[in-house]
Protein backbone atom coordinates (compact mmCIF):
# COMPACT_ATOMS: atom_id res chain seq x y z
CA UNK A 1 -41.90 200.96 86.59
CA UNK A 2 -44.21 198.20 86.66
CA UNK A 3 -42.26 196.29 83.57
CA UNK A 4 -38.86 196.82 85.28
CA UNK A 5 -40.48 195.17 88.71
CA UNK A 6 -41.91 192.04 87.11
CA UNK A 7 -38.11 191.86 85.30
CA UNK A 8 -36.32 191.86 88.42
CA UNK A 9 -38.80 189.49 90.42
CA UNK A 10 -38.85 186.75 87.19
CA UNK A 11 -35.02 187.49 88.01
CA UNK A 12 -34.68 186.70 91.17
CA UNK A 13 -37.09 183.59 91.17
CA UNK A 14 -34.81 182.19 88.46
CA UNK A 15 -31.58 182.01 90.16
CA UNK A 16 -33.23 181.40 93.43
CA UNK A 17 -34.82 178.13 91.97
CA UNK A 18 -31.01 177.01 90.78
CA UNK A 19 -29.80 177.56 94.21
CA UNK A 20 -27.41 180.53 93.21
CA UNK A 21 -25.58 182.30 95.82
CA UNK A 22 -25.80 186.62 96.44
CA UNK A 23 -27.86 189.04 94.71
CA UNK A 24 -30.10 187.13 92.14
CA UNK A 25 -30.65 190.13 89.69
CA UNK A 26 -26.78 190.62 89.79
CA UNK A 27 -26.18 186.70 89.03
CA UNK A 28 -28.88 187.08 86.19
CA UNK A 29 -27.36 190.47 84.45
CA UNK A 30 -24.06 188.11 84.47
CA UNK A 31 -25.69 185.14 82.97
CA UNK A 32 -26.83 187.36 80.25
CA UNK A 33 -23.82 188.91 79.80
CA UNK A 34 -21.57 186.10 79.57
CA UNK A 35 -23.69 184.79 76.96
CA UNK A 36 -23.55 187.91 74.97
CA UNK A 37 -19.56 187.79 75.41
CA UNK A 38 -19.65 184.02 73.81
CA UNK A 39 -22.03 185.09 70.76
CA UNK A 40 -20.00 187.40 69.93
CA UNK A 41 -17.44 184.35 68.95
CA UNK A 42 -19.53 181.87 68.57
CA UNK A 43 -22.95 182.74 67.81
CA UNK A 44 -22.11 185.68 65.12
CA UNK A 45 -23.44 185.59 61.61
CA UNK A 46 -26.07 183.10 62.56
CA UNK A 47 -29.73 184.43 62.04
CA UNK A 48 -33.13 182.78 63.67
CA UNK A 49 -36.16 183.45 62.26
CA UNK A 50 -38.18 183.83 65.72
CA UNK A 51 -35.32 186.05 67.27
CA UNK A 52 -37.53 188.71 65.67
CA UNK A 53 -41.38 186.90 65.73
CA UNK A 54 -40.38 185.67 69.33
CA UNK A 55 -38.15 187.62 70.73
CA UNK A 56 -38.95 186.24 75.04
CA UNK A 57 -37.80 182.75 73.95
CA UNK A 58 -34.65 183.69 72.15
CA UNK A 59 -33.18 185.56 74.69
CA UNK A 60 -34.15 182.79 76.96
CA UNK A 61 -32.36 180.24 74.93
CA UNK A 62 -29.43 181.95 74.09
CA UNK A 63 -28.70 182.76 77.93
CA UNK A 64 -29.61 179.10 78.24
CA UNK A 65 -26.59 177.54 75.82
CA UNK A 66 -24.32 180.70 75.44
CA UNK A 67 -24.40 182.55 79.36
CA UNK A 68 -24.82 178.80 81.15
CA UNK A 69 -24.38 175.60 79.07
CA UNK A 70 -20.78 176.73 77.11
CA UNK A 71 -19.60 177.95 80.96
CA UNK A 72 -20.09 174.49 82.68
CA UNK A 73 -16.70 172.82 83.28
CA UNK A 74 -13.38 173.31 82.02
CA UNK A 75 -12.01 169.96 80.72
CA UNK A 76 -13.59 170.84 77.42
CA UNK A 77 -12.87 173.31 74.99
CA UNK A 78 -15.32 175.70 72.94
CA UNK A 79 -14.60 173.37 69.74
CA UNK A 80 -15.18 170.41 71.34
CA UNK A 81 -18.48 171.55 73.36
CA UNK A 82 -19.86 172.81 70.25
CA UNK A 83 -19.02 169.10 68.63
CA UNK A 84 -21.30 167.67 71.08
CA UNK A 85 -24.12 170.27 70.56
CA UNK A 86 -24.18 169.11 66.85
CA UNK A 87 -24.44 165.25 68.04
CA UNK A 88 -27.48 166.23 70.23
CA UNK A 89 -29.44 167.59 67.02
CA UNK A 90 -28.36 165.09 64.67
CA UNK A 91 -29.09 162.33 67.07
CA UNK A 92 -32.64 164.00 67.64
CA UNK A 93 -33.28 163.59 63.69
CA UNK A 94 -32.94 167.07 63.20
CA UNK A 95 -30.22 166.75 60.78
CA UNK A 96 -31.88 169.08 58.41
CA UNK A 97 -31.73 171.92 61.23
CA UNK A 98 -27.72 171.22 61.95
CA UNK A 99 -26.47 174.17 59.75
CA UNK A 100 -26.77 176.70 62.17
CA UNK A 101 -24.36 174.87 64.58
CA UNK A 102 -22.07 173.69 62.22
CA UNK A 103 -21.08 177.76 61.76
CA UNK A 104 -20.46 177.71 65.38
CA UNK A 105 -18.57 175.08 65.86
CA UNK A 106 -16.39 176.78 63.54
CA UNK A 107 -16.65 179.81 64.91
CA UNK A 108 -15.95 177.90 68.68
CA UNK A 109 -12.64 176.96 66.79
CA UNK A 110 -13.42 172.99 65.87
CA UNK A 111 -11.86 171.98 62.65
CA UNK A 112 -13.70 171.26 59.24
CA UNK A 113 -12.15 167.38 60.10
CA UNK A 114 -13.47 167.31 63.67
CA UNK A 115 -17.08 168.20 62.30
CA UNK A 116 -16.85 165.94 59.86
CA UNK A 117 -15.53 163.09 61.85
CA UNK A 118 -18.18 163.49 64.23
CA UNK A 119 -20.70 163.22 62.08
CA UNK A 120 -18.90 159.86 60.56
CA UNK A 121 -18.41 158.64 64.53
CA UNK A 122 -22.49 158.68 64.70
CA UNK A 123 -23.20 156.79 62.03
CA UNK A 124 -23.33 152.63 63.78
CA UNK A 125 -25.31 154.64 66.28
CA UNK A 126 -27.70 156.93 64.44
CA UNK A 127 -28.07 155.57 61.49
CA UNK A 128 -26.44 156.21 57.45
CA UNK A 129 -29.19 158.43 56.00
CA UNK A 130 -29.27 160.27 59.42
CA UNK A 131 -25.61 161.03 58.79
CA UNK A 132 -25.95 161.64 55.43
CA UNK A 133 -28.72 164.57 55.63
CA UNK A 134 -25.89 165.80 58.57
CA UNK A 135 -22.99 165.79 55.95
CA UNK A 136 -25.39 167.69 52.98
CA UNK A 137 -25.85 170.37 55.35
CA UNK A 138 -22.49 170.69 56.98
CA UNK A 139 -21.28 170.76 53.08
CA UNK A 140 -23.38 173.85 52.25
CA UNK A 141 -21.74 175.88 55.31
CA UNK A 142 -18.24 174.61 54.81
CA UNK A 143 -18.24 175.92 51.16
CA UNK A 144 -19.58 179.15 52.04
CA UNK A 145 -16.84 179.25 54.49
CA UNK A 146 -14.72 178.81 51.38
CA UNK A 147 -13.72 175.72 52.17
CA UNK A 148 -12.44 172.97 49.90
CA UNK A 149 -14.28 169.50 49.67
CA UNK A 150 -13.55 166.45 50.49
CA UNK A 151 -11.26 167.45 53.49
CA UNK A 152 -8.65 165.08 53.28
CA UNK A 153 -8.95 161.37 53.89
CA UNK A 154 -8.96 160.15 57.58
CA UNK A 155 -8.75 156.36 57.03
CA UNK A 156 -6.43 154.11 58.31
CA UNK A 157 -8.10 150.56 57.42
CA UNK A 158 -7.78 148.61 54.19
CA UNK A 159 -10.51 146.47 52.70
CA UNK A 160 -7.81 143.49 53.58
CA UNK A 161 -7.14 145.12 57.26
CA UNK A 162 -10.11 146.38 58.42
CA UNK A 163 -11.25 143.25 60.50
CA UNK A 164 -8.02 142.92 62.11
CA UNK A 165 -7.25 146.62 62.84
CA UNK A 166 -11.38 146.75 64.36
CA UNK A 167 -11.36 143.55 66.35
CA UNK A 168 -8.05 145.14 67.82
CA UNK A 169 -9.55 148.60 69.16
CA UNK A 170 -12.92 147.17 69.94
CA UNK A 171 -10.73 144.85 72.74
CA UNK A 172 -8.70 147.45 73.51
CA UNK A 173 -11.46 149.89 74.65
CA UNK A 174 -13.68 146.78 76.45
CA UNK A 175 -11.43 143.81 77.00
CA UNK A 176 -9.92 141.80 74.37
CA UNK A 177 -11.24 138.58 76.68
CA UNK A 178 -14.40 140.07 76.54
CA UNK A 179 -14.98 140.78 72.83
CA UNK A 180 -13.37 137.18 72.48
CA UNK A 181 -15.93 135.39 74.58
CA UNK A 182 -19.06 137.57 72.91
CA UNK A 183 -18.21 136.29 69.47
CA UNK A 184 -17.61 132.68 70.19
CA UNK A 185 -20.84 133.09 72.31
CA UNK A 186 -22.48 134.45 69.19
CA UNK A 187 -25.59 132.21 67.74
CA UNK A 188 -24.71 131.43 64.34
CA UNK A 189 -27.60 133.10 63.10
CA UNK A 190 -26.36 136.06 64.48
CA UNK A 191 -22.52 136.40 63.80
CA UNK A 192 -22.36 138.61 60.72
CA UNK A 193 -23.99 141.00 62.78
CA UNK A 194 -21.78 140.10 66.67
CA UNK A 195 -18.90 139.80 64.22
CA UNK A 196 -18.26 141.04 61.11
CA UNK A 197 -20.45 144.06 61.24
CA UNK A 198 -19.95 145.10 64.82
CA UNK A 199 -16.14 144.53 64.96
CA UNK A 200 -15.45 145.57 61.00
CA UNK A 201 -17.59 148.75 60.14
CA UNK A 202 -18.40 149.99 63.78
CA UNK A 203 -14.80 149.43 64.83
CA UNK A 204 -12.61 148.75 61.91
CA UNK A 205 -13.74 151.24 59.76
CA UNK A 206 -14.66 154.30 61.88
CA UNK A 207 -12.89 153.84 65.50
CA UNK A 208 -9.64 153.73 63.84
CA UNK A 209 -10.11 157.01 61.99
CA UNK A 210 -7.64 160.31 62.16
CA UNK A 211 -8.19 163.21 63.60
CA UNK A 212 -10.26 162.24 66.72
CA UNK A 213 -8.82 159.97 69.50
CA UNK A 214 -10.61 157.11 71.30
CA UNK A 215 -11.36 159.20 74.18
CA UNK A 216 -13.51 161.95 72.03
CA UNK A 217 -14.89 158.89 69.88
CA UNK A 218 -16.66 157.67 73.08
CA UNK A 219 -17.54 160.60 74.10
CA UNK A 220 -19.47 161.77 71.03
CA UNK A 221 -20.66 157.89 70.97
CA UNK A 222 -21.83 158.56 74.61
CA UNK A 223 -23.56 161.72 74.06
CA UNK A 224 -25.37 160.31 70.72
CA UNK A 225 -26.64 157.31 72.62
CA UNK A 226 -28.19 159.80 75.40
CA UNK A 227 -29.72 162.07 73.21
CA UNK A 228 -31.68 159.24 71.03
CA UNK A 229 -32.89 157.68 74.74
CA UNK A 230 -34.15 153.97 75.01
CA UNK A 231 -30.79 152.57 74.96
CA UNK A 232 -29.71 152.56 78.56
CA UNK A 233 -27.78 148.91 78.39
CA UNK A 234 -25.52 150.60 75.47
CA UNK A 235 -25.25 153.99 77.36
CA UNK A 236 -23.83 152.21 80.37
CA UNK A 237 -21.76 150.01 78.28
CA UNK A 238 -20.09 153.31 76.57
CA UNK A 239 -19.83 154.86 80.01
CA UNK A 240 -17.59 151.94 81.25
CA UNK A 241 -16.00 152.36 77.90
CA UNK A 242 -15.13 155.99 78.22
CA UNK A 243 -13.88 154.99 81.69
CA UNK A 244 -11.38 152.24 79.78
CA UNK A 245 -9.81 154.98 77.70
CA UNK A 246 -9.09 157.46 80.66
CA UNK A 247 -12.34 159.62 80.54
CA UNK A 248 -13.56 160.66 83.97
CA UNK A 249 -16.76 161.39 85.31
CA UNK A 250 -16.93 164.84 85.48
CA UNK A 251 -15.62 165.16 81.81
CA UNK A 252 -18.71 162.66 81.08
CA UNK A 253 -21.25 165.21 82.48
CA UNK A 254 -19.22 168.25 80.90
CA UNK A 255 -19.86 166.70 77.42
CA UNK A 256 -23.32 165.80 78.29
CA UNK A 257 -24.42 168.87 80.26
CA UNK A 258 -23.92 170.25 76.06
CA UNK A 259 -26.55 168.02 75.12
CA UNK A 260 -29.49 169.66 77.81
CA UNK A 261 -31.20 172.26 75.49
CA UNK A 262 -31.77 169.68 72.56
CA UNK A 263 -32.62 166.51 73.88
CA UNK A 264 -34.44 168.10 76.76
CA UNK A 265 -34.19 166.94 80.39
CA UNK A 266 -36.04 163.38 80.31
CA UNK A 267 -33.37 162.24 78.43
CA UNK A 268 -30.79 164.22 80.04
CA UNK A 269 -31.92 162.36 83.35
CA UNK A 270 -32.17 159.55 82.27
CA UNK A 271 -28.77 159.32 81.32
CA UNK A 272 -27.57 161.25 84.22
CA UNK A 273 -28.81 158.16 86.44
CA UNK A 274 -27.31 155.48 84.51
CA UNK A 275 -23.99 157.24 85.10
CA UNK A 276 -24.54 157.63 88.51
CA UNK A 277 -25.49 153.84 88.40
CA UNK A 278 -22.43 152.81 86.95
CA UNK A 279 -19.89 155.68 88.57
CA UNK A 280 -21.60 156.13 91.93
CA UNK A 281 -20.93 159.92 93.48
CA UNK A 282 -18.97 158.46 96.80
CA UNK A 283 -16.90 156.52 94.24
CA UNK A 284 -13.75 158.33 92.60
CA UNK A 285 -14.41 160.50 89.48
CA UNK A 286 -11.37 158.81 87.28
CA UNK A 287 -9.41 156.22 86.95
């Protein structure tokens, strides 16, 4: 009697401190049970080691990403949310502990090529061996998934065309006068960074890839620049960028709120008010 008392007033205080309306034991039961209803999708076949040495915390994060996180918004879909939850870890440097959620994300119904791209789409951000520890693991699940590597090839560039076809959709996501002006402005010292390696591998050689569009390219860039933190200039450059290629606000925080249970909510704040800087709430939400 005791047990079941403490349950329902650890209940109640919950939901009470995230300002949710009616009965607060009711609003918890359907937390847990729409998270129970989305592991049974996404979340099967997966095994933690503490959901048996600590079984408090499991439940609590599980409820956490499956019965609140995956429910925020509707502009995204399963596949896609999960896409960002893999960006969070592997922009955390927990590459090595991505496996888990690349299952989901197949299970959430993203595409072998959508994983894989998004994993390619973090690499100017995160870094090449960060990537490449992502890719080993996402390997092991996607063969035993019976799936066939190397997917098919996504690229669009040529070693001759690559400058051209980057320098082209780096100005069409942030101003073609823009990009122009940055590279003449470029210290000599400097330009095989401003220019070649900025416009040709960043740009030319991943931007321009299949399978994604620009829009869920700047997302995943968004979210990967939030979840490292420290790089607020570049965050707010990418949310003005998202903006240029017709992604709103409230899609913005959708892919973001995804993000919360791995980066934590210094980061997540962070980043929350440098999009409020930039896309002030009294302000429309798109373009």
């Amino acid at each position: 009697m005791q047990k079941k008392l403490l349950t329902i007033l650890a209940a109640t205080l919950f939901t009470a401190s995230l300002g949710l309306a009616g009965n607060s034991v009711q609003a918890a039961e359907t937390r847990e049970n729409l998270a129970q209803e989305k592991m049974k999708t996404i979340h099967k076949v997966i095994q933690s080691p503490i959901e048996k040495t600590d079984p408090d915390y499991y439940k609590t994060i599980n409820n956490l990403v499956y019965g609140e996180v995956y429910q925020y918004g509707s502009k995204l879909s399963d596949g896609q949310k999960s896409l960002f939850h893999i960006v969070a870890v592997v922009a955390t440097n927990n590459s090595n502990s991505v496996a888990p959620l690349i299952q989901a994300s197949l299970n959430a119904g993203a595409t072998p090529l959508e994983i894989k791209e998004t994993l390619y789409q973090m690499g100017p951000y995160v870094g090449i061996p960060t990537v490449i520890t992502a890719l080993e693991e996402a390997n092991k699940v996607f063969r035993k998934n019976g799936i066939k590597l190397p997917l098919p090839s996504q690229t669009t560039v040529t070693e001759a065309t690559r400058a051209k076809d980057g320098l082209q959709v780096q100005g069409d996501i942030f101003d073609h006068t823009r990009i122009a002006a940055m590279r003449a402005n470029a210290p000599e010292n400097q330009q095989h960074i401003m220019r070649e390696y900025l416009s040709d591998y960043c740009f030319g050689d991943t931007y321009t890839r299949g399978t994604l569009d620009l829009q869920m390219r700047e997302l995943i860039t968004l979210t990967a620049i939030a979840s490292m933190g420290g790089a607020d200039p570049q965050f707010r450059t990418h949310v003005q960028a998202n903006l240029n290629v017709g992604v709103d606000k409230n899609t913005m925080l959708e892919a973001l709120t995804q993000c919360i249970p791995y980066i934590g909510f210094p980061k997540t704040l962070n980043a929350l008010g440098s999009l409020n800087h930039m896309i002030p709430e009294n302000t429309p939400l798109s373009r």
